[in-house]
Protein backbone atom coordinates (compact mmCIF):
# COMPACT_ATOMS: atom_id res chain seq x y z
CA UNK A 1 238.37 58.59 -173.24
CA UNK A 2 236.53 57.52 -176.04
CA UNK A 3 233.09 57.57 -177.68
CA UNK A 4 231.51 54.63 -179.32
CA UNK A 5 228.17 54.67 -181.82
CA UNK A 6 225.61 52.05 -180.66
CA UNK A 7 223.17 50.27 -183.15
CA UNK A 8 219.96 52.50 -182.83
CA UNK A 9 222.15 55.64 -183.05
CA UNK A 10 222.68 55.08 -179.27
CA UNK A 11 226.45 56.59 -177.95
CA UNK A 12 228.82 54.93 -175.50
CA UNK A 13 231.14 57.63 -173.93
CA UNK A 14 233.95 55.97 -172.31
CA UNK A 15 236.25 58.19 -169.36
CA UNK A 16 237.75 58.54 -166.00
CA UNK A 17 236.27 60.26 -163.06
CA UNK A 18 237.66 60.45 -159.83
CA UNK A 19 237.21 57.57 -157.42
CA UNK A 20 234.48 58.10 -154.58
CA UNK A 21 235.73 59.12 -151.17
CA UNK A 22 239.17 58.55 -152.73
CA UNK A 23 242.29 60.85 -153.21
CA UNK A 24 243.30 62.69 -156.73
CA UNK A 25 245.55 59.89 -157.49
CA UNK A 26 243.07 57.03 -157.71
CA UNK A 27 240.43 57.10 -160.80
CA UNK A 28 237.77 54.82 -162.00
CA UNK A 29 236.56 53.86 -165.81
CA UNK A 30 233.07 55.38 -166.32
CA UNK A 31 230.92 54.27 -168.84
CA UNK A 32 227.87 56.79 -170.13
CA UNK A 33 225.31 55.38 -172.44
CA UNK A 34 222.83 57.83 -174.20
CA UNK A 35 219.60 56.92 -176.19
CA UNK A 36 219.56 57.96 -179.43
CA UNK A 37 218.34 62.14 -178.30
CA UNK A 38 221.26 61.92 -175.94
CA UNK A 39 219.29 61.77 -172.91
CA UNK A 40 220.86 59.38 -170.40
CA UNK A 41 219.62 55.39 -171.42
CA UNK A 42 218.38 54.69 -168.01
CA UNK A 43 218.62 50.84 -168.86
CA UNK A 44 222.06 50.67 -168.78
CA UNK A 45 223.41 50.74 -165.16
CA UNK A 46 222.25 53.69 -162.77
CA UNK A 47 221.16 56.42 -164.80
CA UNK A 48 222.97 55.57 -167.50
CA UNK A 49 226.54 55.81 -166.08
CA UNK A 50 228.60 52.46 -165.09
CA UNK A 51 231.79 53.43 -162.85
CA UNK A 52 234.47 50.20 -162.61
CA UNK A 53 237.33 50.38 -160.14
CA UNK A 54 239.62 48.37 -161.87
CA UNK A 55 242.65 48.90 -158.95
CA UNK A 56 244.38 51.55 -157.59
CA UNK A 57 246.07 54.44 -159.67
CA UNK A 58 245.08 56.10 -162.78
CA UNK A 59 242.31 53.80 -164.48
CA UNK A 60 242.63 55.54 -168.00
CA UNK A 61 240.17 53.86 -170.40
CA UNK A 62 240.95 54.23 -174.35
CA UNK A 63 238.25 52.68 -176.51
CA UNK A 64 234.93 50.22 -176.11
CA UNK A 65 234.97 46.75 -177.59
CA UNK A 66 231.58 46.48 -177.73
CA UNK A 67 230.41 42.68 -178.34
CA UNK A 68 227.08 41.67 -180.52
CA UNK A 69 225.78 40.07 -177.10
């Protein structure tokens, strides 16, 4: 996993958690924003946490890339 500062002093916290209704073997990438207090920033998906099934296996994030847009 990986954490990420935001502008704003906001934190991106990058992981894997395991997939919904899915075996141990199968993970997803979650993403967890918090504001600047780090409460969960509920403008960024639902509650704050993104989840992104990228395929099956061990989705095993690193780092964010995190674009000016």
């Amino acid at each position: 996993g990986g954490l990420t500062l935001l502008p704003g002093d906001k934190l991106l916290l990058i992981g894997g958690k395991a997939a919904d209704g899915a075996d141990r073997s199968d993970s997803d990438y979650a993403v967890l924003k918090l504001t600047a207090n780090g409460t969960r920033d509920n403008t960024f998906g639902t509650n704050g946490l993104v989840t992104l099934d990228i395929g099956k296996g061990n989705d095993n994030p690193r780092t964010a890339l995190v674009q000016p847009d």
